[in-house]
N, C-alpha and C. Protein backbone atom coordinates (compact mmCIF):
# COMPACT_ATOMS: atom_id res chain seq x y z
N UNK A 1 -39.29 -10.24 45.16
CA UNK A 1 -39.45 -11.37 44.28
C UNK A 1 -40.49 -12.33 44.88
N UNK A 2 -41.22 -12.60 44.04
CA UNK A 2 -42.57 -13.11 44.81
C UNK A 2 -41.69 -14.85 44.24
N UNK A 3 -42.83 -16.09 45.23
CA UNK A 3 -42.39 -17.25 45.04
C UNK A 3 -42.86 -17.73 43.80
N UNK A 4 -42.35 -18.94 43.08
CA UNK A 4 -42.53 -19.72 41.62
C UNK A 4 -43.99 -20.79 41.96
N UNK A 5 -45.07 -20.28 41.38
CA UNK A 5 -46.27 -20.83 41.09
C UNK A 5 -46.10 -22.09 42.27
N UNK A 6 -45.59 -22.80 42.04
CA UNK A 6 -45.35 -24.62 42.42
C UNK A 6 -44.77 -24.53 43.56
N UNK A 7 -43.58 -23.84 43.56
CA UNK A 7 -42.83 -23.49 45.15
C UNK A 7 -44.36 -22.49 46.43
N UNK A 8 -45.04 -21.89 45.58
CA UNK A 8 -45.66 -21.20 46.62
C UNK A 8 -46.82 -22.29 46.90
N UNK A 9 -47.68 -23.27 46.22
CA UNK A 9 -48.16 -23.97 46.21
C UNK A 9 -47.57 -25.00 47.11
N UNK A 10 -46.55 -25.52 47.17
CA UNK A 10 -45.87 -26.08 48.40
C UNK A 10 -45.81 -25.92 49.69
N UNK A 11 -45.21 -24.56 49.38
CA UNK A 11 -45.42 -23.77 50.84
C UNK A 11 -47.02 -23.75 51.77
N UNK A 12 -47.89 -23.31 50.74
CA UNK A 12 -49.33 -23.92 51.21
C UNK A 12 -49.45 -24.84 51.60
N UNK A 13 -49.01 -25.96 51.12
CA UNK A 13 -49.49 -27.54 51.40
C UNK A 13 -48.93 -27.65 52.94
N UNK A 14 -48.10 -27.26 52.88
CA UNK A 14 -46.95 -27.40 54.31
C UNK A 14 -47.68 -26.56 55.28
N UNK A 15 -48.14 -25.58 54.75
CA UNK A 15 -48.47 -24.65 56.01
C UNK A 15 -50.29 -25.62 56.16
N UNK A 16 -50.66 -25.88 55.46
CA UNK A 16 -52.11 -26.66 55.36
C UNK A 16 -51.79 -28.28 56.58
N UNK A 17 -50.84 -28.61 56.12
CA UNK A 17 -50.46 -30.12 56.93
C UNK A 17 -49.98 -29.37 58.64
N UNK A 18 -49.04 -28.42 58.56
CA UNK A 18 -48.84 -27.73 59.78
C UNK A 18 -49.94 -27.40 60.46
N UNK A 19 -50.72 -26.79 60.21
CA UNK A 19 -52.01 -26.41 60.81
C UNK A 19 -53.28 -27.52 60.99
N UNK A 20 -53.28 -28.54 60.14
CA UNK A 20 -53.85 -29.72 60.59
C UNK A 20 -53.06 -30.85 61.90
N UNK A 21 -51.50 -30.41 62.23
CA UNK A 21 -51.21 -31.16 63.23
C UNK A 21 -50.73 -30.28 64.05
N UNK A 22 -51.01 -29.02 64.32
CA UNK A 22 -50.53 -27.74 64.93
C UNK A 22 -51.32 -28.48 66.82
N UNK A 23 -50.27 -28.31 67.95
CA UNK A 23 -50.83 -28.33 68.95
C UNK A 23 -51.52 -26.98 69.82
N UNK A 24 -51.91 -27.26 70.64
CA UNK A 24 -52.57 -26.15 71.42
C UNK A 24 -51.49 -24.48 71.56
N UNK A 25 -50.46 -24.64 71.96
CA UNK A 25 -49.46 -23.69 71.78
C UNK A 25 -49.93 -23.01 70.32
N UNK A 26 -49.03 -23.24 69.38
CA UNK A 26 -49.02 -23.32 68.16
C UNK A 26 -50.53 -22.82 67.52
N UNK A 27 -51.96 -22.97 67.56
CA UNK A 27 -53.30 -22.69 67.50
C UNK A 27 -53.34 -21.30 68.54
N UNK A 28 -53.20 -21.25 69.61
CA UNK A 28 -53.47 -20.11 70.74
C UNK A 28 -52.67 -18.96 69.62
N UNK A 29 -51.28 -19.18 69.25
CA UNK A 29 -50.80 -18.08 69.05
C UNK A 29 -51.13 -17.73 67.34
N UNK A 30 -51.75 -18.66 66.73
CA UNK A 30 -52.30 -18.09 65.37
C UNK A 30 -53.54 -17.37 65.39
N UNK A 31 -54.11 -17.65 66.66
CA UNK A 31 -55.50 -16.98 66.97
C UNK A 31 -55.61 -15.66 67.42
N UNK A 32 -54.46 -15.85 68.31
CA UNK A 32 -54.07 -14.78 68.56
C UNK A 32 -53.74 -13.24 67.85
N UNK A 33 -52.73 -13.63 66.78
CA UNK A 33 -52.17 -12.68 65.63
C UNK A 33 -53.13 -12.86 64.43
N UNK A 34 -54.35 -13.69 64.29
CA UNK A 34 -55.09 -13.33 63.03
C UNK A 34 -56.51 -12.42 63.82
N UNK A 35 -56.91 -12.45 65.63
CA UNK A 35 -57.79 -11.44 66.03
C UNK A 35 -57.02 -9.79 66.29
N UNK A 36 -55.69 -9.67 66.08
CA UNK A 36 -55.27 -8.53 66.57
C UNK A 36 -54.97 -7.95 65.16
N UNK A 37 -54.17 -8.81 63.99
CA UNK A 37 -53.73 -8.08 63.06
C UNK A 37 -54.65 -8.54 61.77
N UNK A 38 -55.56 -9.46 61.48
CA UNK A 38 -56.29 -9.64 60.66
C UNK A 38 -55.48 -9.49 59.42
N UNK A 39 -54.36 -10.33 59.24
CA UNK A 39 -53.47 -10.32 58.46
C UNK A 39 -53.32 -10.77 56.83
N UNK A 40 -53.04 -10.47 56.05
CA UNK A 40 -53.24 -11.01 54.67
C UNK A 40 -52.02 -12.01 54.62
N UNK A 41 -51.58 -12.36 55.32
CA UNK A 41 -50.23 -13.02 55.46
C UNK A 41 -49.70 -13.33 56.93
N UNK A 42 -50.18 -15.04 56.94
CA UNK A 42 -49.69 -15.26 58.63
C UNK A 42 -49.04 -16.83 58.25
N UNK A 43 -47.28 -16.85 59.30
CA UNK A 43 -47.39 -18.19 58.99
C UNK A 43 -46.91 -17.98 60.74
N UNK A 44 -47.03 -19.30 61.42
CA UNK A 44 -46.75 -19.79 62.94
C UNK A 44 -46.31 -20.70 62.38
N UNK A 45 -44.61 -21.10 62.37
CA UNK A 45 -43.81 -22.34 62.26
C UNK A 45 -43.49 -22.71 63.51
N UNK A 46 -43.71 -24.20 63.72
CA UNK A 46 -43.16 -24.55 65.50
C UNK A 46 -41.99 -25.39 64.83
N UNK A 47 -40.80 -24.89 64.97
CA UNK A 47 -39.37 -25.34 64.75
C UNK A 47 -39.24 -25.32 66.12
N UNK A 48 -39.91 -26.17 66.78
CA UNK A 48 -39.46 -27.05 68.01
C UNK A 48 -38.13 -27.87 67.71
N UNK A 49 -36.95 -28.46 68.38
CA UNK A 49 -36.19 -29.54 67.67
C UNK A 49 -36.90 -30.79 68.84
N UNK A 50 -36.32 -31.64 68.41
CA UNK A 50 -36.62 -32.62 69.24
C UNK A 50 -38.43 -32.87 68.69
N UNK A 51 -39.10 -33.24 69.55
CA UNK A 51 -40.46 -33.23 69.15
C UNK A 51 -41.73 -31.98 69.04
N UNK A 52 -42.12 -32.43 68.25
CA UNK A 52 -43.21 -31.28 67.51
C UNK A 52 -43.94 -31.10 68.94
N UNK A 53 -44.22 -31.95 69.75
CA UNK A 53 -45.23 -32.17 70.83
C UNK A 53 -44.51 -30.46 72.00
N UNK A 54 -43.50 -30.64 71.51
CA UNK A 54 -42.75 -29.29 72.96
C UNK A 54 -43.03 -28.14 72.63
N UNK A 55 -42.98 -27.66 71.52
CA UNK A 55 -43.97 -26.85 70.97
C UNK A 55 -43.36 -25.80 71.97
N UNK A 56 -41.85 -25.14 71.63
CA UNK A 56 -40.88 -24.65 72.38
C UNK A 56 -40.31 -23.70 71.58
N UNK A 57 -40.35 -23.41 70.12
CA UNK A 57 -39.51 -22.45 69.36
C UNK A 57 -40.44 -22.66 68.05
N UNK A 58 -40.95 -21.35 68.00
CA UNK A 58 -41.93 -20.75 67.08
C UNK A 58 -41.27 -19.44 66.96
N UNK A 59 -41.68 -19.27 64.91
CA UNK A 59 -41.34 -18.09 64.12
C UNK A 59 -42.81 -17.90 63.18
N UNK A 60 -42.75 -16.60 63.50
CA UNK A 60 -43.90 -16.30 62.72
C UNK A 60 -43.46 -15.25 61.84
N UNK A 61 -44.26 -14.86 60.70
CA UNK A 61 -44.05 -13.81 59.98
C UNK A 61 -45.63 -13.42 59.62
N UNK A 62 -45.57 -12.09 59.75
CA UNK A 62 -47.53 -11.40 59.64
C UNK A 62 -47.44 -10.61 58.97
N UNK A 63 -48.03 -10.63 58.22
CA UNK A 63 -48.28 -9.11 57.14
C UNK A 63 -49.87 -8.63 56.74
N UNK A 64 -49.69 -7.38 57.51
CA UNK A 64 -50.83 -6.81 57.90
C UNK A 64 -50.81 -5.61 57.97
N UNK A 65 -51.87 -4.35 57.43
CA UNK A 65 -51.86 -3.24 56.78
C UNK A 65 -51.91 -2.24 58.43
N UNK A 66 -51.94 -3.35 59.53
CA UNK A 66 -51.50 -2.07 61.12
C UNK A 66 -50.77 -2.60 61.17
N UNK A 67 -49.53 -2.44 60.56
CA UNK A 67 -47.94 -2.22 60.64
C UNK A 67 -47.99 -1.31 60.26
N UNK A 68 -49.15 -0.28 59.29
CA UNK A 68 -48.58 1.06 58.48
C UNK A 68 -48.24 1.86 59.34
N UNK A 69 -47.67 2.53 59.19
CA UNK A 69 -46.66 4.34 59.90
C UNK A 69 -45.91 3.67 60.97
N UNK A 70 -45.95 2.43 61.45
CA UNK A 70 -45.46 1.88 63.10
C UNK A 70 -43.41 1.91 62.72
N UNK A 71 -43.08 2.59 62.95
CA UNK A 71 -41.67 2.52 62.90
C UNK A 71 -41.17 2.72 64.34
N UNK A 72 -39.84 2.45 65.27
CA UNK A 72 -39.14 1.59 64.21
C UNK A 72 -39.55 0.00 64.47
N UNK A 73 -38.65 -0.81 63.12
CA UNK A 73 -38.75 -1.95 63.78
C UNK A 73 -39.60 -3.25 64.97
N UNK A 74 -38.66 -2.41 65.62
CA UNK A 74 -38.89 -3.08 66.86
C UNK A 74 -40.33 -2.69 67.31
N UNK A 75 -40.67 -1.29 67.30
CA UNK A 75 -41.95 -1.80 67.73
C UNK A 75 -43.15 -2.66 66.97
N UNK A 76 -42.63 -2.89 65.65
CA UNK A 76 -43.96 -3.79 64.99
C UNK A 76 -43.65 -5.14 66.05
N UNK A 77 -42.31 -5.71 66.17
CA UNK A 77 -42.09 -6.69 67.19
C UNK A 77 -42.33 -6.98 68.54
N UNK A 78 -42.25 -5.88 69.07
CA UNK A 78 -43.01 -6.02 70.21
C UNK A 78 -44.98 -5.81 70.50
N UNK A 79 -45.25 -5.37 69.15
CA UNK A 79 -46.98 -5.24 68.92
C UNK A 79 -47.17 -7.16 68.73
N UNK A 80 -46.37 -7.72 67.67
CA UNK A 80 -46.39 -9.06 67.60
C UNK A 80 -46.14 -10.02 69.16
N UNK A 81 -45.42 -9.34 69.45
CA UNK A 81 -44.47 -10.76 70.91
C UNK A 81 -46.47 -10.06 71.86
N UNK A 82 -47.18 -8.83 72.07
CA UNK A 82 -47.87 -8.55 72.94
C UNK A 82 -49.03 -8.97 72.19
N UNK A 83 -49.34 -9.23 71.63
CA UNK A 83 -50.68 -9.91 70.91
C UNK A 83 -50.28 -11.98 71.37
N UNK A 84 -49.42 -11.95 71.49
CA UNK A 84 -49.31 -13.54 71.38
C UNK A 84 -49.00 -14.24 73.37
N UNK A 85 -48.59 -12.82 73.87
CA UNK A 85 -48.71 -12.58 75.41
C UNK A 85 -49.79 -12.28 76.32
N UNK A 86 -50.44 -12.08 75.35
CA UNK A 86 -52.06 -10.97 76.47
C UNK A 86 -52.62 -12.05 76.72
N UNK A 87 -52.76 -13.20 77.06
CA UNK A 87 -53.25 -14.08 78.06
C UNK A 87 -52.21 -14.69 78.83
N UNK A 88 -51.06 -14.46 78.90
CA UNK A 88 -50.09 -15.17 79.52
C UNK A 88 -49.74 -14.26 80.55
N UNK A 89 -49.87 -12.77 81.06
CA UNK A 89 -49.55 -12.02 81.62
C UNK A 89 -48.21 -11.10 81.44
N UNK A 90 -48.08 -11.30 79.80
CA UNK A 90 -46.84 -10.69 79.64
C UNK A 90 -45.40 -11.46 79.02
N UNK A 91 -45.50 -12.56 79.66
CA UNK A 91 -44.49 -13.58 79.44
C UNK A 91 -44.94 -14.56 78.63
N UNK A 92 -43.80 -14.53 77.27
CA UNK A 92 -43.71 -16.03 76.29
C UNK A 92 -43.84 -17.39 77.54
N UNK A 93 -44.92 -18.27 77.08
CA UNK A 93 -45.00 -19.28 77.63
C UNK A 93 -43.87 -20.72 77.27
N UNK A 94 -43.26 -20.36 76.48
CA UNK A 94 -41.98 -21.22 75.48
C UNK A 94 -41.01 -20.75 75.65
N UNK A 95 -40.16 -21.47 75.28
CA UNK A 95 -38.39 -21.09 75.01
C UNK A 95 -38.43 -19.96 73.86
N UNK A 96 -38.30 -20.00 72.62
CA UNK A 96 -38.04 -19.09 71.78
C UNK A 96 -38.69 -18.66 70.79
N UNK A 97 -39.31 -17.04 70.68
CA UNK A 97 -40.36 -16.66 69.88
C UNK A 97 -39.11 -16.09 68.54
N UNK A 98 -39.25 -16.23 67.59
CA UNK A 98 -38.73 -15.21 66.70
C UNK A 98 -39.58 -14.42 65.60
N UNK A 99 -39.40 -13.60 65.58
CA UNK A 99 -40.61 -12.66 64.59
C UNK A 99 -39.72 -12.34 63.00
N UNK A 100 -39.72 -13.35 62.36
CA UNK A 100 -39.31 -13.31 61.02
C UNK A 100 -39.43 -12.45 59.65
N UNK A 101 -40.74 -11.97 59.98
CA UNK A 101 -40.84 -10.48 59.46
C UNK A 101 -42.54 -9.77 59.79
N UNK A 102 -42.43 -8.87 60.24
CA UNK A 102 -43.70 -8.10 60.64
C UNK A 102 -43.73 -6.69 59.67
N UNK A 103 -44.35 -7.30 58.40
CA UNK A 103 -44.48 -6.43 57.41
C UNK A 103 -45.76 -5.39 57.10
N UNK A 104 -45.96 -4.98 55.94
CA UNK A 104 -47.06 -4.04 55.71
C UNK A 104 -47.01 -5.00 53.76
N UNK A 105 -48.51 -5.09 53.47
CA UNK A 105 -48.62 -5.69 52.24
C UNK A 105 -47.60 -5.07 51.41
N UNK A 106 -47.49 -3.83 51.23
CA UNK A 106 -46.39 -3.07 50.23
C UNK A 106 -44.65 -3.68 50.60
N UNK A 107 -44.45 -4.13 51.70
CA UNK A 107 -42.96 -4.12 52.21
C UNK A 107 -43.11 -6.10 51.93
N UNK A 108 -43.76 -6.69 51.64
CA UNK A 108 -43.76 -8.06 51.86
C UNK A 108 -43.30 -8.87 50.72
N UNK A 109 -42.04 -9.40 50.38
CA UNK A 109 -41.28 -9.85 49.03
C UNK A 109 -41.76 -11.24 49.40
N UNK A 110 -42.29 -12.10 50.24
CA UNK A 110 -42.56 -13.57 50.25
C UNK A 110 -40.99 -14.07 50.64
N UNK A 111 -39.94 -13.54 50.97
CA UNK A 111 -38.69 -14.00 51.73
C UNK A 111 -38.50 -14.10 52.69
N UNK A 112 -38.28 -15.39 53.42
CA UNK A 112 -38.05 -15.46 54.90
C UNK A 112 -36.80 -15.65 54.59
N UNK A 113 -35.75 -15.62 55.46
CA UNK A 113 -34.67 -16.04 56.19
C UNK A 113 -34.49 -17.26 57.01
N UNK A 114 -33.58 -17.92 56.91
CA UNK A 114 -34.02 -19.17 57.84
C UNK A 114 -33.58 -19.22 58.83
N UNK A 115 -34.17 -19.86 60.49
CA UNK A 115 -33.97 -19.44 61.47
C UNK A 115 -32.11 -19.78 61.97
N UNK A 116 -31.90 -19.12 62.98
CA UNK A 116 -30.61 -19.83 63.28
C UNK A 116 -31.11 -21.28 64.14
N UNK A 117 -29.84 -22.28 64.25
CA UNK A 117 -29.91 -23.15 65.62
C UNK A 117 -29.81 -22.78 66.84
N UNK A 118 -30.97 -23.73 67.73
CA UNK A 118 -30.72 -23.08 68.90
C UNK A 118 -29.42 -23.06 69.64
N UNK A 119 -29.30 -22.28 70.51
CA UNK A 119 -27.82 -22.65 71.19
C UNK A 119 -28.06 -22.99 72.54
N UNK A 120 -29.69 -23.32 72.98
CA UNK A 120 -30.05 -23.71 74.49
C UNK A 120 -30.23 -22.18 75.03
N UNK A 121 -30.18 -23.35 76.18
CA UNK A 121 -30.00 -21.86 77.37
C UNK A 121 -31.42 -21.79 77.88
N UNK A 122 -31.50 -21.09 79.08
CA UNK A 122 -32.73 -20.43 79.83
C UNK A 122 -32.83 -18.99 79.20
N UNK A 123 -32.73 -18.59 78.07
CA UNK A 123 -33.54 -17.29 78.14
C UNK A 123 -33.05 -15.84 78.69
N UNK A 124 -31.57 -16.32 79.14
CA UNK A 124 -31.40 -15.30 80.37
C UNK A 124 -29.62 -15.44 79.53
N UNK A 125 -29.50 -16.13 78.54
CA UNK A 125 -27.66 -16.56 78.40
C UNK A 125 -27.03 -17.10 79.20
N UNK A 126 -27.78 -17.92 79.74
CA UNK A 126 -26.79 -18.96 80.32
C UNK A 126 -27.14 -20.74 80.07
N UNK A 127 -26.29 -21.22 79.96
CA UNK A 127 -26.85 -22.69 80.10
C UNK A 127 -27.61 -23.38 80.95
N UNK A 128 -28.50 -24.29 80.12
CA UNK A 128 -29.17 -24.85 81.99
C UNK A 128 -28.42 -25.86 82.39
């Protein structure tokens, strides 16, 4: 089910205002996933809580025609988490990446899911 004329037009505006106050984090990793997957469909949300400035919990969703034959799953996710790593040496530079959907134009309904709350933690399940 694709989005309602006005609702998807929204969604633009938002992703247009996002990307006009997007910080350095947030820019690195859209640059990132539009030179590797040249995507017909990219959004980088920084659902940081607290301030936009921490730029600590980013979800993206990419839809891009090298996802084709890549099964399962997980590896379109880990092609995403290593395109947004290859200058970091491997390691997310943030608290929490989530990959919301890493589609192929044919598999892409315009539905995200909305993220869960964080529950903290270092990364590892434990509290800090």
């Amino acid at each position: 089910m694709r989005p309602l004329p006005l609702l998807a037009s929204m969604l633009a505006l938002r992703r247009g205002l996002a990307m006009s106050t997007a910080g350095p984090r947030e820019l690195r990793i859209t640059q990132a996933l539009t030179k590797t997957f040249a995507p017909q469909h990219l959004e980088v949300l920084n659902e940081s809580h607290g301030r936009r400035e921490d730029e600590s919990h980013f979800k993206v969703v990419v839809v891009s025609d090298k996802f084709e034959g890549v099964r399962p799953l997980i590896k379109r996710h880990r092609l995403v988490t290593a395109a947004i790593t290859a200058d970091t040496g491997g390691h997310l530079d943030f608290h929490s990446l989530s990959v919301a959907a890493a589609k192929t134009p044919a598999e892409w309904d315009g539905v995200v899911a909305p993220s869960p709350k964080c529950a903290g933690g270092d990364g590892r399940g434990t509290k800090r």
